[in-house]
Protein backbone atom coordinates (compact mmCIF):
# COMPACT_ATOMS: atom_id res chain seq x y z
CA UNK A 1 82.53 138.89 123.64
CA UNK A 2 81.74 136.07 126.09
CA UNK A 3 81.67 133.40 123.67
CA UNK A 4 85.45 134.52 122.30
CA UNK A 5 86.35 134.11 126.00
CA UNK A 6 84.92 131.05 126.09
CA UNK A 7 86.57 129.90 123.02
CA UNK A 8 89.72 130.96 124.63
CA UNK A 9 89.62 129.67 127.24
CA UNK A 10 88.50 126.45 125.85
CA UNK A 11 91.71 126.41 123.21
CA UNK A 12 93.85 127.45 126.16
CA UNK A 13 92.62 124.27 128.28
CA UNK A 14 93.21 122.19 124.80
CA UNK A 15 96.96 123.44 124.65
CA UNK A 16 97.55 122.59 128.35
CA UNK A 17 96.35 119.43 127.95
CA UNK A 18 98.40 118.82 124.44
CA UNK A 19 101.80 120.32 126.00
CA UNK A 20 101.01 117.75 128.94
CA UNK A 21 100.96 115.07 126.70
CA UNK A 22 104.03 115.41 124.92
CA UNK A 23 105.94 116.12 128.26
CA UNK A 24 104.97 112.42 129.39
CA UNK A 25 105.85 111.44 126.20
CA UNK A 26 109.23 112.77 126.20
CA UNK A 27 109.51 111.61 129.94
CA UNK A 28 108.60 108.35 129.13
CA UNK A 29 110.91 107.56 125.77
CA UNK A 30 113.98 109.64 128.15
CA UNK A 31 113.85 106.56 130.45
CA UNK A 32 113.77 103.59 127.08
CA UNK A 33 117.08 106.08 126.38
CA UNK A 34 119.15 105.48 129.09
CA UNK A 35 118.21 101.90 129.28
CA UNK A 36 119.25 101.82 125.67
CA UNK A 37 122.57 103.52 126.85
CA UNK A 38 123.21 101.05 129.63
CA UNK A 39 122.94 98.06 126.62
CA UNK A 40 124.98 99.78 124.57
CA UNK A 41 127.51 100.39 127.50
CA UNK A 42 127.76 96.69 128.12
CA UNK A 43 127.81 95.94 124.62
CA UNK A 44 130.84 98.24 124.39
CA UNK A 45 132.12 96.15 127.15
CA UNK A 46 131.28 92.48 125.30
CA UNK A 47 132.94 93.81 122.28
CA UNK A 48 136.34 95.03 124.45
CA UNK A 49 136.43 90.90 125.95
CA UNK A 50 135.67 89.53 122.68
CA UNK A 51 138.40 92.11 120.94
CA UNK A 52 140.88 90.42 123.85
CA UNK A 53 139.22 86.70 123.07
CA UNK A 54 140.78 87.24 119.43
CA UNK A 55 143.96 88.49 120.14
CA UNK A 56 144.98 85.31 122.39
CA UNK A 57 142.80 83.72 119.74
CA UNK A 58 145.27 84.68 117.36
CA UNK A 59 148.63 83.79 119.13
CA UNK A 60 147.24 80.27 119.55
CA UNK A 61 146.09 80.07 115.71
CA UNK A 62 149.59 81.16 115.32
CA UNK A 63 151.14 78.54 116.87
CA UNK A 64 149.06 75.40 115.49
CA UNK A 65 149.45 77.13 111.99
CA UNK A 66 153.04 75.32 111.80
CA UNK A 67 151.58 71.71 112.03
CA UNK A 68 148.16 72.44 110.38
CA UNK A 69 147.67 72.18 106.23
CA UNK A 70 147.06 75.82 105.00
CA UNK A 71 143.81 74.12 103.21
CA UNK A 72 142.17 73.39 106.95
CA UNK A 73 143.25 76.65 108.08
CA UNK A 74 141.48 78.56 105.21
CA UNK A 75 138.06 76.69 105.35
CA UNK A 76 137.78 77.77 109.40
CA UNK A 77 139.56 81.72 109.08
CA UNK A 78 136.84 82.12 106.34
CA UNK A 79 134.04 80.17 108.63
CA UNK A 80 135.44 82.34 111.44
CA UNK A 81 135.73 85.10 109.70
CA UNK A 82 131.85 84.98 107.99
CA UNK A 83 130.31 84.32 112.39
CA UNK A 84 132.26 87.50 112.70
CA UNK A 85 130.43 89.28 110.43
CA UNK A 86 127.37 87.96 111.47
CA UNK A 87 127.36 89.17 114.90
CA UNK A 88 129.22 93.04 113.15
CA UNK A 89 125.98 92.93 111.65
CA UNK A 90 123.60 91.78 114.67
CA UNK A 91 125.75 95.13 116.62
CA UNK A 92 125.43 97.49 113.85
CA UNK A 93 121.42 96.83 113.60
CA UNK A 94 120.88 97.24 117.16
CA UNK A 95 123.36 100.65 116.85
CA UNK A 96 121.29 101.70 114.30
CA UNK A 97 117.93 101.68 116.10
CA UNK A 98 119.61 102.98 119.15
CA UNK A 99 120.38 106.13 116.79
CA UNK A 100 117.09 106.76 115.66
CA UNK A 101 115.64 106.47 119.30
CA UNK A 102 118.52 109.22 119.94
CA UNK A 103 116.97 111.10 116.95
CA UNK A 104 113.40 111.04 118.00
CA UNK A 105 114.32 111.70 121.80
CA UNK A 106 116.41 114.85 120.68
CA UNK A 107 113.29 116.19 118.61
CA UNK A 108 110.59 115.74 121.61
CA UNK A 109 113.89 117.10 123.85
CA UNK A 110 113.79 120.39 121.59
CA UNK A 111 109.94 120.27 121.28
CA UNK A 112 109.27 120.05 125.06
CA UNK A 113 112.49 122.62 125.58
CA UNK A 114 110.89 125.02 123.35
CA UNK A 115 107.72 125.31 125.25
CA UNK A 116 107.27 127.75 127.62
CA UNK A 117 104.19 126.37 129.12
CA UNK A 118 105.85 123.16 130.94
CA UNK A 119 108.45 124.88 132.02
């Protein structure tokens, strides 16, 4: 009898210290979250000035269009045009890995949540 008590008590120390662990991992990836947030914030912000760059961008393009060849104006929309989808695609990889950090934090969110024993 006192060597299942033992046991127990030994497997009970084991959780604790498990159930410990994952609540300072949890705490610790929560913080690399809302930094993550506060990038993607100001990114949201970036892409609002450069949205406003393009639009004056535009009227001006609109304006030179009338004593510019089409031919010139073709070559730099499409150069343009392909440094705009190179920085879409610089913003969509960093999204993307800011959505599986939100993945991961919402499993060790539900993990630690489910746990009665660091609550």
């Amino acid at each position: 009898m006192t060597s299942l008590e033992e046991r127990i008590f030994s497997l009970k120390t084991r959780d604790t210290a498990v159930y410990r662990k994952i609540y300072d991992l949890v705490f610790s990836n929560y913080t690399a979250y809302v930094q993550e947030l506060e990038n993607v914030t100001m990114l949201q912000v970036s892409l609002q000035d450069a949205a406003r760059t393009c639009v004056n961008a535009r009227r001006s393009l609109k304006s030179a269009r009338q004593g510019v060849s089409h031919g010139g104006l073709g070559l730099l929309g499409k150069h343009r045009k392909r440094e705009r989808l190179h920085s879409l695609l610089d913003i969509l990889k960093t999204l993307k890995t800011l959505q599986r950090t939100d993945t991961r934090l919402k499993v060790l969110l539900e993990l630690f949540a489910s746990s009665p024993r660091l609550l």
